[in-house]
Protein backbone atom coordinates (compact mmCIF):
# COMPACT_ATOMS: atom_id res chain seq x y z
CA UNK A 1 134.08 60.92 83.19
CA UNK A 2 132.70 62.36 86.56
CA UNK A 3 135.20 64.46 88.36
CA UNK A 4 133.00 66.40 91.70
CA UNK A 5 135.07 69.76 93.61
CA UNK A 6 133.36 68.74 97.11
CA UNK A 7 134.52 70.52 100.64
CA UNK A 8 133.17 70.92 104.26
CA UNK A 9 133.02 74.87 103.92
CA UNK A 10 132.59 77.30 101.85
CA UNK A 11 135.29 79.70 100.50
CA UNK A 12 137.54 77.48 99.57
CA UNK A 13 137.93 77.99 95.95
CA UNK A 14 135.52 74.99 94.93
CA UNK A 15 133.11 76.40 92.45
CA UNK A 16 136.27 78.40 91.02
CA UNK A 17 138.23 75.47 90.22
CA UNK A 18 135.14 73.45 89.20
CA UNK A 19 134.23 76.73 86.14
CA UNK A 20 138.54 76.66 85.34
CA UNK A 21 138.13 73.16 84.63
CA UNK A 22 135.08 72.84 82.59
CA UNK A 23 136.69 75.62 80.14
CA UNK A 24 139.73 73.83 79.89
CA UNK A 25 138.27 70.62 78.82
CA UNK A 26 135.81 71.87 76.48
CA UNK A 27 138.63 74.08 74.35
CA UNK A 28 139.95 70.51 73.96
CA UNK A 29 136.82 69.21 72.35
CA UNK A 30 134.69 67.12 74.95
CA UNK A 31 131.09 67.40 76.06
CA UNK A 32 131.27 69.70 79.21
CA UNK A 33 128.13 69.61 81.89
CA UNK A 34 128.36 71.51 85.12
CA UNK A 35 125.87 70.31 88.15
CA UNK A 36 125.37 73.11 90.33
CA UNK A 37 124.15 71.51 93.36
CA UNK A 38 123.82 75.15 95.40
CA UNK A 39 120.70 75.78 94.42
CA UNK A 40 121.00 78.72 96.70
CA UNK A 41 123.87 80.68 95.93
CA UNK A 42 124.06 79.10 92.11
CA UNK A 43 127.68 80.13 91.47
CA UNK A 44 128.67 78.61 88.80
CA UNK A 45 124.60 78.69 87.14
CA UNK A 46 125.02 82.45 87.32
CA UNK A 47 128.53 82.39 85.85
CA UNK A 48 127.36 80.69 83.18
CA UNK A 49 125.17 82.81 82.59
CA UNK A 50 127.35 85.95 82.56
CA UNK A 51 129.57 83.97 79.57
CA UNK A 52 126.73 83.52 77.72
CA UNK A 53 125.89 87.28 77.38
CA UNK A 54 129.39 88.35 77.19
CA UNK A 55 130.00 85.90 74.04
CA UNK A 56 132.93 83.99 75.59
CA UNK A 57 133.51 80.70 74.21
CA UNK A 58 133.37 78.10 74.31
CA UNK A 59 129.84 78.62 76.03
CA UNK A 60 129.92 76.08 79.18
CA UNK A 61 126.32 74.22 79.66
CA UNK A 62 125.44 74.33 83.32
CA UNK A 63 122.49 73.20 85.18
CA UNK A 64 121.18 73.68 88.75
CA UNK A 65 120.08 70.40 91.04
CA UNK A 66 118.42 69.65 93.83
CA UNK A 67 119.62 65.77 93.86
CA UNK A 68 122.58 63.69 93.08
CA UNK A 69 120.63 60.98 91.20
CA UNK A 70 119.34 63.98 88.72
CA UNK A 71 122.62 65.43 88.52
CA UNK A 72 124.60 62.17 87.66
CA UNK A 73 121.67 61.61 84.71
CA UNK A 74 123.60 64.21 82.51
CA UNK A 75 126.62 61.87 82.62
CA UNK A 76 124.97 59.79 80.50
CA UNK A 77 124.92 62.53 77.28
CA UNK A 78 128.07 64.38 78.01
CA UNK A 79 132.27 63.50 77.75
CA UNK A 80 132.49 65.09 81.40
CA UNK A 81 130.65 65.91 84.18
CA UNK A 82 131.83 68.18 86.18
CA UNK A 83 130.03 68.35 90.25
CA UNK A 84 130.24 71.55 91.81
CA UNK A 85 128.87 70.66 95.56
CA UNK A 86 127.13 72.22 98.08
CA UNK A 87 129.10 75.12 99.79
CA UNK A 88 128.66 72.65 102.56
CA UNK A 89 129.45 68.57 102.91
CA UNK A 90 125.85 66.76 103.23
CA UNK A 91 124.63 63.49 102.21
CA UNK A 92 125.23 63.97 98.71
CA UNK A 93 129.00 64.02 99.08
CA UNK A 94 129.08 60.28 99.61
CA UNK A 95 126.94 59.72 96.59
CA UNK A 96 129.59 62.21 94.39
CA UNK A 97 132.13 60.30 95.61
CA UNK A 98 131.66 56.80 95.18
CA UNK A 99 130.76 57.51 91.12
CA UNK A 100 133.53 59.70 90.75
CA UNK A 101 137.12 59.27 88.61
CA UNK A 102 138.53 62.34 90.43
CA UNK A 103 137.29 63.92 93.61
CA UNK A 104 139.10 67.58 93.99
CA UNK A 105 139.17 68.66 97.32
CA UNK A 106 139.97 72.64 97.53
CA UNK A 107 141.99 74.02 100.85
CA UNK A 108 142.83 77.42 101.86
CA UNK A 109 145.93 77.60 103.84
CA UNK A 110 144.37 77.91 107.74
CA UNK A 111 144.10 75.26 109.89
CA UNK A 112 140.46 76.11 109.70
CA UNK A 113 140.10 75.07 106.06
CA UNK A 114 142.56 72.34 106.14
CA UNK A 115 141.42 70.14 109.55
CA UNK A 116 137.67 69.77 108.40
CA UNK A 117 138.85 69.13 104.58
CA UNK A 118 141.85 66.49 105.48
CA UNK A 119 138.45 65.12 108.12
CA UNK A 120 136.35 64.83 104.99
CA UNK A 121 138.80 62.55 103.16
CA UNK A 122 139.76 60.75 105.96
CA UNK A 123 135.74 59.67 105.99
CA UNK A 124 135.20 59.42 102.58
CA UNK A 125 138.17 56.48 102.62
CA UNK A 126 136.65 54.99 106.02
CA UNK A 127 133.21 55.13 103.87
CA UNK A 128 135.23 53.10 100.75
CA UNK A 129 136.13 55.47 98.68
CA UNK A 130 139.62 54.83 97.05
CA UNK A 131 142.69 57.13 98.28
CA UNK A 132 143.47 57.57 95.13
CA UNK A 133 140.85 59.59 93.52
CA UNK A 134 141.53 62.07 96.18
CA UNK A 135 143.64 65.20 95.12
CA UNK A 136 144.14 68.51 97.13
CA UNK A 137 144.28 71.98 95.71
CA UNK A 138 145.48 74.69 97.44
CA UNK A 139 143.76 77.93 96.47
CA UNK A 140 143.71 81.33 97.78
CA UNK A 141 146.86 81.74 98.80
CA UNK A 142 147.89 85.51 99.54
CA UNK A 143 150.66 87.66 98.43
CA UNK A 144 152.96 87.00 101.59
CA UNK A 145 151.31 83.58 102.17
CA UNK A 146 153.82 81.16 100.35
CA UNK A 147 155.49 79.59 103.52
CA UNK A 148 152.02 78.63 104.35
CA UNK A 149 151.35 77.41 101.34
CA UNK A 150 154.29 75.16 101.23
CA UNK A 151 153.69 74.19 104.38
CA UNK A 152 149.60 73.57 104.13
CA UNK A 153 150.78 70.81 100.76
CA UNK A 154 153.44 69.27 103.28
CA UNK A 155 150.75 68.50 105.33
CA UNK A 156 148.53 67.24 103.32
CA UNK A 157 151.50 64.67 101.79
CA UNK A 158 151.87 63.81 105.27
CA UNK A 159 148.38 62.37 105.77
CA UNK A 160 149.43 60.35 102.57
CA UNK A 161 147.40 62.18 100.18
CA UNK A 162 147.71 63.51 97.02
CA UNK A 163 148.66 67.42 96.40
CA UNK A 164 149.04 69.30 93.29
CA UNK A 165 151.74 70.85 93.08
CA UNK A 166 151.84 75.13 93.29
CA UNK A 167 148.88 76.69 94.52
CA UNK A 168 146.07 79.27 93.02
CA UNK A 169 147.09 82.49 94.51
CA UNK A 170 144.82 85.29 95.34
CA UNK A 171 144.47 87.76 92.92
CA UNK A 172 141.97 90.40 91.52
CA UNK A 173 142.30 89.62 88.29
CA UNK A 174 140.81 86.33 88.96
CA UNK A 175 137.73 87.91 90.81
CA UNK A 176 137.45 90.19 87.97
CA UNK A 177 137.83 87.45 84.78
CA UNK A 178 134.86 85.19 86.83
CA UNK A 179 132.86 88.40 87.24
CA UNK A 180 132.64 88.58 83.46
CA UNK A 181 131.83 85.04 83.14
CA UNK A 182 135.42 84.25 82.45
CA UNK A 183 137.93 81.30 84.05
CA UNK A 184 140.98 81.45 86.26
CA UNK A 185 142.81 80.99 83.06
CA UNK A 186 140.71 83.91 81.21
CA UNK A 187 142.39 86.57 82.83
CA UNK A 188 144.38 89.85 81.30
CA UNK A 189 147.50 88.50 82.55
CA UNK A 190 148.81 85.67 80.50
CA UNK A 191 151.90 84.67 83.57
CA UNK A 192 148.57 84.48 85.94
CA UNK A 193 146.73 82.36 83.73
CA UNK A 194 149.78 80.23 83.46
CA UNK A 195 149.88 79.58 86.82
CA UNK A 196 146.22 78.25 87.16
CA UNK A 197 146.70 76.25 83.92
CA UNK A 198 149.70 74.25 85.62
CA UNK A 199 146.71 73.20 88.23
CA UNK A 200 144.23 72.63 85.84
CA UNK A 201 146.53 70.39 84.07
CA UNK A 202 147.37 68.38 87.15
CA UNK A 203 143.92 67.83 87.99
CA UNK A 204 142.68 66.55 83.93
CA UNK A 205 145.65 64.62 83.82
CA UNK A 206 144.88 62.68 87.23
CA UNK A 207 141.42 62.43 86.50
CA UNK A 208 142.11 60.75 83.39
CA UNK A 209 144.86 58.32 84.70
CA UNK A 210 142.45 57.46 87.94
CA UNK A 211 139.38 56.80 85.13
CA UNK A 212 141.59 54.49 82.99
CA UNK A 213 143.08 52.29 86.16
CA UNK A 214 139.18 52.04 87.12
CA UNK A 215 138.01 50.92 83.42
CA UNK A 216 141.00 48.28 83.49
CA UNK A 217 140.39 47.10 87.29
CA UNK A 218 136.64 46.81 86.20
């Protein structure tokens, strides 16, 4: 299974979904390998790196690349293969894409974050990419920012895709959990970790539906 956490910006939440999901799915047994493709900023490499010397488990294997074709490789050897893009759309999104069984497409709640990202899945499908493997997440919502929140998944359901439902609100205890190489659902707080495992769940139980109706269309 391939699912990629691609955007047209950076700040959107991407990496931190892509590190939330790769825990989740390896406490439930599969073969977990993250492709960093920022081999600049290496967010989720460094991560990684922080939950290996803090002894959190299970111990996520991640890897830094330079290009798709190398990256895709480790799908071969592992359950799932988790993409964490470029901070910014290129060339390789298209590539992600096409091999995917779930592309997650992160969204702050400004019209800045959500007109290029609804643009970048209005492409991808113009480029043949199935609507269906596209599903927002709305991330980084603040304290007094549920209206907009409602409002930015309205939106996106109006442009006939996709949306989990809730939102990954913006909280310090997140920041802190991920700066000691832990997940969104790793935090102190068990009703915060809750909420980010209701997201998480949406997203590994589309990804597996979407992989299963491509196995039986195949």
């Amino acid at each position: 299974m391939i699912i990629s956490f691609l955007n047209q910006k950076g700040g959107t939440g991407k990496s931190t979904l892509a590190r939330a999901v790769a825990v989740e799915f390896a406490r439930n047994g599969w073969g977990v390998h993250v492709a960093d493709m920022d081999t600049l900023q290496k967010t989720a490499f460094n991560w990684a790196g922080r939950r290996e010397q803090a002894e959190v488990t299970p111990q996520i294997e991640v890897a830094l690349y330079r290009e798709p074709k190398a990256a895709l490789k480790a799908s071969e050897t592992s359950d799932l293969l988790i993409v964490d893009g470029k901070a910014f759309a290129d060339t390789h999104v298209l590539e992600f894409a096409k091999v995917s069984d779930l592309i997650v497409l992160p969204v702050g709640i400004s019209a800045d974050d959500l007109e290029p990202t609804l643009s970048l899945a209005s492409e991808l499908i113009n480029k043949g990419v199935s609507r269906s493997l596209i599903f927002f997440v709305v991330c980084k919502v603040t304290k007094n920012g549920e209206r907009e929140a409602f409002n930015t998944c309205k939106s996106i359901s109006n442009w006939s895709f996709e949306v989990a439902e809730g939102w990954i609100p913006m909280q310090t205890a997140y920041s802190q959990a991920m700066d000691t190489g832990r997940a969104l659902t790793e935090t102190k707080y068990k009703e915060l970790n809750a909420t980010t495992d209701k997201i998480i769940k949406q997203i590994a139980d589309k990804a597996i539906r979407t992989q299963q109706a491509i196995k039986e269309g195949a």
